[in-house]
C-alpha atoms as a PDB file:
ATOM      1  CA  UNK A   1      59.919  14.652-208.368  1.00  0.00           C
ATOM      2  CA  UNK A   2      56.336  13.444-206.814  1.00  0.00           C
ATOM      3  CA  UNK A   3      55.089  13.621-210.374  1.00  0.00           C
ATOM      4  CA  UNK A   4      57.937  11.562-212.181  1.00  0.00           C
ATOM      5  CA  UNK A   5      57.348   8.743-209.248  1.00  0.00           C
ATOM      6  CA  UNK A   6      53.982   8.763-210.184  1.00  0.00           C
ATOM      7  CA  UNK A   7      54.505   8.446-213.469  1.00  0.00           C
ATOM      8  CA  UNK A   8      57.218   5.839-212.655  1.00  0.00           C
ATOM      9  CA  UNK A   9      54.840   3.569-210.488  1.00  0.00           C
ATOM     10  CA  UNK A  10      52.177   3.784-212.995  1.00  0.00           C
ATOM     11  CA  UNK A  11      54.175   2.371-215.734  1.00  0.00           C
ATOM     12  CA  UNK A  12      55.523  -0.491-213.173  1.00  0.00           C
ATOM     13  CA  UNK A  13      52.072  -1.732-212.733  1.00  0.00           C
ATOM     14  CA  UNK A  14      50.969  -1.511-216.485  1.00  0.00           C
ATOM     15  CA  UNK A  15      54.358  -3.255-217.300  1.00  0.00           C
ATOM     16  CA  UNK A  16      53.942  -5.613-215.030  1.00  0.00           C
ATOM     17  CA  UNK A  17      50.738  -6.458-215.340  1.00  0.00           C
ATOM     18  CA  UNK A  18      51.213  -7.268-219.177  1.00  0.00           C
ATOM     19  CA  UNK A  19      51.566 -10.947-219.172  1.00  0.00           C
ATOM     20  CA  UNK A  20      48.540 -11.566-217.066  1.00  0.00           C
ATOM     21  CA  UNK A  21      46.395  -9.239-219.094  1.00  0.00           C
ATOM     22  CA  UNK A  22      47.781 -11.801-221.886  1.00  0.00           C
ATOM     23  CA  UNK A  23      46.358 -14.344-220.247  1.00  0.00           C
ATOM     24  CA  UNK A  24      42.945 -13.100-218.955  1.00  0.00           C
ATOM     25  CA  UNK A  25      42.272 -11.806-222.645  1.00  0.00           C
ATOM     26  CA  UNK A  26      42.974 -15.367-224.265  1.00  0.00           C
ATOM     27  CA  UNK A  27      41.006 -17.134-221.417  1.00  0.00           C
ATOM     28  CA  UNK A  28      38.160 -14.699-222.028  1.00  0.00           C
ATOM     29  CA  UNK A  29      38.315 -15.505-225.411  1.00  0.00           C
ATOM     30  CA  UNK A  30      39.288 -11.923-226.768  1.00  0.00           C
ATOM     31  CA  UNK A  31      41.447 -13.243-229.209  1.00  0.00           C
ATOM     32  CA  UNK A  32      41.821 -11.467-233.223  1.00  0.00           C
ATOM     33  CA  UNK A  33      42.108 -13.981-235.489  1.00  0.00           C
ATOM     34  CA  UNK A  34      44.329 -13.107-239.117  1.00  0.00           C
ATOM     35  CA  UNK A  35      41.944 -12.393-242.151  1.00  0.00           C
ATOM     36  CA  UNK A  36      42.397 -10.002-245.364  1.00  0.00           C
ATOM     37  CA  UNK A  37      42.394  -7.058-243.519  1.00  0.00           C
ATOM     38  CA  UNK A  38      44.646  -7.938-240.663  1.00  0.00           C
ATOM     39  CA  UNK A  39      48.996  -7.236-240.804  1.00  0.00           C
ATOM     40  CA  UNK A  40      49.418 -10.249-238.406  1.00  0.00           C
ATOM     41  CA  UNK A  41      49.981 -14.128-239.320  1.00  0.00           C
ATOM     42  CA  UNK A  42      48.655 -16.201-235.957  1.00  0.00           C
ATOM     43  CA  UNK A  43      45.993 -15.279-233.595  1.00  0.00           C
ATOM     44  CA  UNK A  44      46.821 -12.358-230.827  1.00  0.00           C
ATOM     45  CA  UNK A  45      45.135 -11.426-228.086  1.00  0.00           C
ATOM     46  CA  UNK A  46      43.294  -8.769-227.542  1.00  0.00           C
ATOM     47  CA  UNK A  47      41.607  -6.436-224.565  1.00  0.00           C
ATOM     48  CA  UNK A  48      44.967  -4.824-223.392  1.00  0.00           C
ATOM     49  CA  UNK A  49      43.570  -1.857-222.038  1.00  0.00           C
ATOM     50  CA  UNK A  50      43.025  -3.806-219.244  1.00  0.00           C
ATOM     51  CA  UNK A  51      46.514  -3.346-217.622  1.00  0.00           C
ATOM     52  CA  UNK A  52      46.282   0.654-218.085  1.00  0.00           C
ATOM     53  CA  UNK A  53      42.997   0.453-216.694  1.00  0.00           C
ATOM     54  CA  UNK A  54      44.109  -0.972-213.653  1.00  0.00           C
ATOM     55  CA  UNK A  55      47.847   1.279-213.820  1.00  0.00           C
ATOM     56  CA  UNK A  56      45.473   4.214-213.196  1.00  0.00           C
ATOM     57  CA  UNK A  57      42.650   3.028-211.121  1.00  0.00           C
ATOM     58  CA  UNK A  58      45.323   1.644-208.287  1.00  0.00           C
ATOM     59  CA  UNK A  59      47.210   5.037-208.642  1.00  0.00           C
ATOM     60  CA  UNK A  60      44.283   7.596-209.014  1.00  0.00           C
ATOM     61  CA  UNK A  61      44.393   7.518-204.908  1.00  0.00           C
ATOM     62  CA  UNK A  62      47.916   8.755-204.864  1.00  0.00           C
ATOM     63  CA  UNK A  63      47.245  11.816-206.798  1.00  0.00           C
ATOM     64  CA  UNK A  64      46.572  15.171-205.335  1.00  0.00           C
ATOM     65  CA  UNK A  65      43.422  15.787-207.377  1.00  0.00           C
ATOM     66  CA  UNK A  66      40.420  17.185-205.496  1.00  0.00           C
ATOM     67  CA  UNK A  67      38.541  13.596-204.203  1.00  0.00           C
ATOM     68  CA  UNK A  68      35.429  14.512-206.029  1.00  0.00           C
ATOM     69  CA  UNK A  69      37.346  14.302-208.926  1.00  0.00           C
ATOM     70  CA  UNK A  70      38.165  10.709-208.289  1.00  0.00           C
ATOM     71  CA  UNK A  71      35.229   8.756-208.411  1.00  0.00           C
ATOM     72  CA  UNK A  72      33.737  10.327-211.845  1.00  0.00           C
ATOM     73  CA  UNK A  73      37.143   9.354-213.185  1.00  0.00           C
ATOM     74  CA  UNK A  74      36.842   5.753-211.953  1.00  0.00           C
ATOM     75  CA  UNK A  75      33.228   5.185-212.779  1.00  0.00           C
ATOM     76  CA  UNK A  76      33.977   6.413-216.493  1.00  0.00           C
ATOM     77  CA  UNK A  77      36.743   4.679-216.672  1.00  0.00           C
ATOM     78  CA  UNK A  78      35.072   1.561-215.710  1.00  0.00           C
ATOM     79  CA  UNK A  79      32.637   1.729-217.945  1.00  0.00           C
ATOM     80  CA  UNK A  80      35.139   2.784-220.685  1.00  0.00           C
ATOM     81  CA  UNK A  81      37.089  -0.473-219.773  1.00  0.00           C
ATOM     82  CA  UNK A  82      34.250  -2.832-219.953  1.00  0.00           C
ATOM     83  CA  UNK A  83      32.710  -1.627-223.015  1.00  0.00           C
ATOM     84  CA  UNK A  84      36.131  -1.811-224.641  1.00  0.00           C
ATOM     85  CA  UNK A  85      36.823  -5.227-223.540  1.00  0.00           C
ATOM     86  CA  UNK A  86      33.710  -6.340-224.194  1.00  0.00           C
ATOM     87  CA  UNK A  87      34.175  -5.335-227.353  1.00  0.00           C
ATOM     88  CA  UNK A  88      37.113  -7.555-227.684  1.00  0.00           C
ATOM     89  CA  UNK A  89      35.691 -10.817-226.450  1.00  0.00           C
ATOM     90  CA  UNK A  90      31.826 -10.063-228.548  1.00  0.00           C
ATOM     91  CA  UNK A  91      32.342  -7.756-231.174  1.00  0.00           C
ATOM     92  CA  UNK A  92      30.064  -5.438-230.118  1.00  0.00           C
ATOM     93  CA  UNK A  93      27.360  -3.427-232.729  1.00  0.00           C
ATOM     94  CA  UNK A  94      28.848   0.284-233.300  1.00  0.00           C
ATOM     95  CA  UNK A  95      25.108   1.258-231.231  1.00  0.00           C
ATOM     96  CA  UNK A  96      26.411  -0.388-228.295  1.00  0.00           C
ATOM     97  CA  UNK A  97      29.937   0.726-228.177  1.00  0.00           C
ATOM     98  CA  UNK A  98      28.565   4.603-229.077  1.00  0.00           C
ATOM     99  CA  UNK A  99      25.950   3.883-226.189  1.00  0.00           C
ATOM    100  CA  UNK A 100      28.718   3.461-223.480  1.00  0.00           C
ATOM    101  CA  UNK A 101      30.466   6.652-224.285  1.00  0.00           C
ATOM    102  CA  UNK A 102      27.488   8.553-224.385  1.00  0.00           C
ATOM    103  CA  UNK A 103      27.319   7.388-220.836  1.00  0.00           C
ATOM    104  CA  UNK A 104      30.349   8.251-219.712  1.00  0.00           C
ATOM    105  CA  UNK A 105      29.675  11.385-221.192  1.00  0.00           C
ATOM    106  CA  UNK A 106      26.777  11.957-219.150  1.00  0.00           C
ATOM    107  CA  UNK A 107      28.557  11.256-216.044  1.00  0.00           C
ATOM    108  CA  UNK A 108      31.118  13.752-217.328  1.00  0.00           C
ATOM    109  CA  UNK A 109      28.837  16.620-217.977  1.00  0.00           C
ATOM    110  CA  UNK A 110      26.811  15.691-214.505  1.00  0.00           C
ATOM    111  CA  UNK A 111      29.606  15.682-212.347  1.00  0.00           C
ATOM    112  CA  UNK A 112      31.168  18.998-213.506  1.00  0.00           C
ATOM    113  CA  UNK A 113      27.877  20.908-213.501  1.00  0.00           C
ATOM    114  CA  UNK A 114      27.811  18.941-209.837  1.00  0.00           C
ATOM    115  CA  UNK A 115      31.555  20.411-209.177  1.00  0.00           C
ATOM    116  CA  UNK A 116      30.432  23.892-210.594  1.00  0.00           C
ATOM    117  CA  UNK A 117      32.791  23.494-213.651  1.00  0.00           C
ATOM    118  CA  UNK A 118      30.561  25.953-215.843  1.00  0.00           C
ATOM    119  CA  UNK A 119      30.853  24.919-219.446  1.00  0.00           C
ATOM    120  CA  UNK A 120      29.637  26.852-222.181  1.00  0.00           C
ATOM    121  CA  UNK A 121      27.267  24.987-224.922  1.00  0.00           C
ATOM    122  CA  UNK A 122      30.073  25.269-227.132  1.00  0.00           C
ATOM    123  CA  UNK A 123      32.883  23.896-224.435  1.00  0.00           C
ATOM    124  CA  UNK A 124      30.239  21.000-223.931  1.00  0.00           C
ATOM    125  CA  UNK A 125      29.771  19.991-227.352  1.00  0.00           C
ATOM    126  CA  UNK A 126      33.522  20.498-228.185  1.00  0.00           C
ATOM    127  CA  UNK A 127      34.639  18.085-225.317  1.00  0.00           C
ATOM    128  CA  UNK A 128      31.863  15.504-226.341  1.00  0.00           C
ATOM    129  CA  UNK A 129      32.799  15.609-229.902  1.00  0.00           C
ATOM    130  CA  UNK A 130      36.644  15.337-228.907  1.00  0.00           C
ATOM    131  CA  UNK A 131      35.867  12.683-226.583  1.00  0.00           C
ATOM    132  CA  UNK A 132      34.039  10.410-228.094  1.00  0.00           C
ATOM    133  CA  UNK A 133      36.734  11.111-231.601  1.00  0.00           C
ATOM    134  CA  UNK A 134      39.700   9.858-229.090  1.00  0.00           C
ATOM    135  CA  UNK A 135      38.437   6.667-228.501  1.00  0.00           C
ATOM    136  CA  UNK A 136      37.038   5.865-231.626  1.00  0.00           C
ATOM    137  CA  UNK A 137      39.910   6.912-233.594  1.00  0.00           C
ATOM    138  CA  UNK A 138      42.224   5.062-231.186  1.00  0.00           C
ATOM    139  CA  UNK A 139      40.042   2.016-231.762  1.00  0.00           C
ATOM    140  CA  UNK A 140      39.926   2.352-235.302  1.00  0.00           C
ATOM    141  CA  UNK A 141      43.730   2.075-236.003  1.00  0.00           C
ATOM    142  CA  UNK A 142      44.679  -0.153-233.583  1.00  0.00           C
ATOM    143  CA  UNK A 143      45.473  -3.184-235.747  1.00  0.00           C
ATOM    144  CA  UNK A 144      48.796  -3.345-234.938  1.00  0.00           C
ATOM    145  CA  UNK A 145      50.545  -4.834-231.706  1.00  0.00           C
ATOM    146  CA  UNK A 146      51.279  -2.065-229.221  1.00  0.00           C
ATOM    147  CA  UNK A 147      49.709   0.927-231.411  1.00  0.00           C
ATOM    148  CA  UNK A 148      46.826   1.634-229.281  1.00  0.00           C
ATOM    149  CA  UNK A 149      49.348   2.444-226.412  1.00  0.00           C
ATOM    150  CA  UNK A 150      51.641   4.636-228.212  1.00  0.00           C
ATOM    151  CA  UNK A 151      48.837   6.640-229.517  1.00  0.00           C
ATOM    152  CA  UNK A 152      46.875   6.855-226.542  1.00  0.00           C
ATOM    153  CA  UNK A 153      50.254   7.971-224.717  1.00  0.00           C
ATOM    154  CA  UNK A 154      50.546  10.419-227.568  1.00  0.00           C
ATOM    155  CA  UNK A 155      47.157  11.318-227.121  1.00  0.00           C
ATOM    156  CA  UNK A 156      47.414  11.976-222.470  1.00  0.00           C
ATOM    157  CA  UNK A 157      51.149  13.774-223.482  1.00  0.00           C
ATOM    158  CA  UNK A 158      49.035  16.313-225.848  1.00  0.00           C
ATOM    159  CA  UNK A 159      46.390  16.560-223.091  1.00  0.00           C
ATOM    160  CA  UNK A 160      48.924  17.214-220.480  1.00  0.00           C
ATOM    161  CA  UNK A 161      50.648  20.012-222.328  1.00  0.00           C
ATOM    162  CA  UNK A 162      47.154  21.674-222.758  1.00  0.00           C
ATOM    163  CA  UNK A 163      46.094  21.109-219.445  1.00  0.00           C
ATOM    164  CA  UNK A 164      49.399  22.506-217.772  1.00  0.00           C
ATOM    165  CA  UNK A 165      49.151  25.571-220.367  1.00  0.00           C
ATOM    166  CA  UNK A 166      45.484  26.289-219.216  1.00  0.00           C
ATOM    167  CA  UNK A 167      46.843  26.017-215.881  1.00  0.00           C
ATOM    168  CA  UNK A 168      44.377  22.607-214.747  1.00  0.00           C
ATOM    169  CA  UNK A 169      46.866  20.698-212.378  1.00  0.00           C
ATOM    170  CA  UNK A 170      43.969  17.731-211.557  1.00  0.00           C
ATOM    171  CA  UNK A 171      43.852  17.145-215.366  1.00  0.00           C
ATOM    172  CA  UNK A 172      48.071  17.105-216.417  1.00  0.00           C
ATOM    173  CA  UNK A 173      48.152  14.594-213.216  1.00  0.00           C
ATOM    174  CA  UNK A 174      45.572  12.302-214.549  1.00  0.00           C
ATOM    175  CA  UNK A 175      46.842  12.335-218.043  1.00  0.00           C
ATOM    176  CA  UNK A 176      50.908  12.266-216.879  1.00  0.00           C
END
């Protein structure tokens, strides 16, 4: 039941904060205009990740993850964040976008060889390469209202199964 009210409060705050991520994206000028390639007819707003961003970071303190845990999540999802939504408002080069994962990569692969998580070479690469194919691919095909957040709830639902299945309770809590 702890986990559904979790998952209940997150939700609240990203569905609540909707409308004002809305508004800070148009302000901030992270606005898609319609061209050839685009389904839509008048301008809409982009940078939405900002309400999940801030769904999790408020209720990352709640879980019962192991604290050390907590701030590699946060500072990778940070950067995550602003690379994506600076994406939005300046089109940023494919180099500079790649650069920021890479990063939070780094901090990924530092932090568990810090929290004795032993990978193997092949576990490294395989998480890098499925990593960095997540957020790409989810940023490749979102071109339609609201698809980024069904996919990337498709995507922490698939995680969660495989995480509960391997038996890693910190990582079907973040992704639930």
């Amino acid at each position: 039941m702890y986990y559904f009210i979790i998952f209940l409060i997150t939700l609240s705050i990203s569905y609540f904060l909707f409308r004002p991520a809305l508004a800070i994206s148009c302000f901030c000028g992270a606005i898609d205009i319609p061209e050839n390639r685009k389904i839509h007819t008048k301008p809409m707003a982009r940078g939405g990740g900002w309400e999940f961003f801030m769904a999790f970071s408020s209720i990352l303190i709640f879980l019962p993850i192991k604290n050390d845990l907590k701030i590699p999540l946060l500072i990778g999802g940070t950067i995550i964040f602003v690379v994506g939504f600076l994406d939005d408002t300046l089109n940023l080069s494919p180099f500079t976008k790649l650069s920021g994962q890479f990063l939070v990569l780094s901090i990924y692969f530092f932090t568990s060889e810090l929290l004795n998580y032993k990978m193997s070479m092949f576990q490294g690469i395989f998480s890098a390469i499925w990593i960095i194919f997540l957020i790409n691919a989810t940023n490749f095909i979102d071109g339609i209202d609201g698809l980024a957040s069904v996919i990337s709830s498709s995507q922490a639902l698939c995680i969660s199964v495989i995480s509960l299945i391997c038996n890693n309770i910190d990582i079907f809590l973040c992704s639930i």
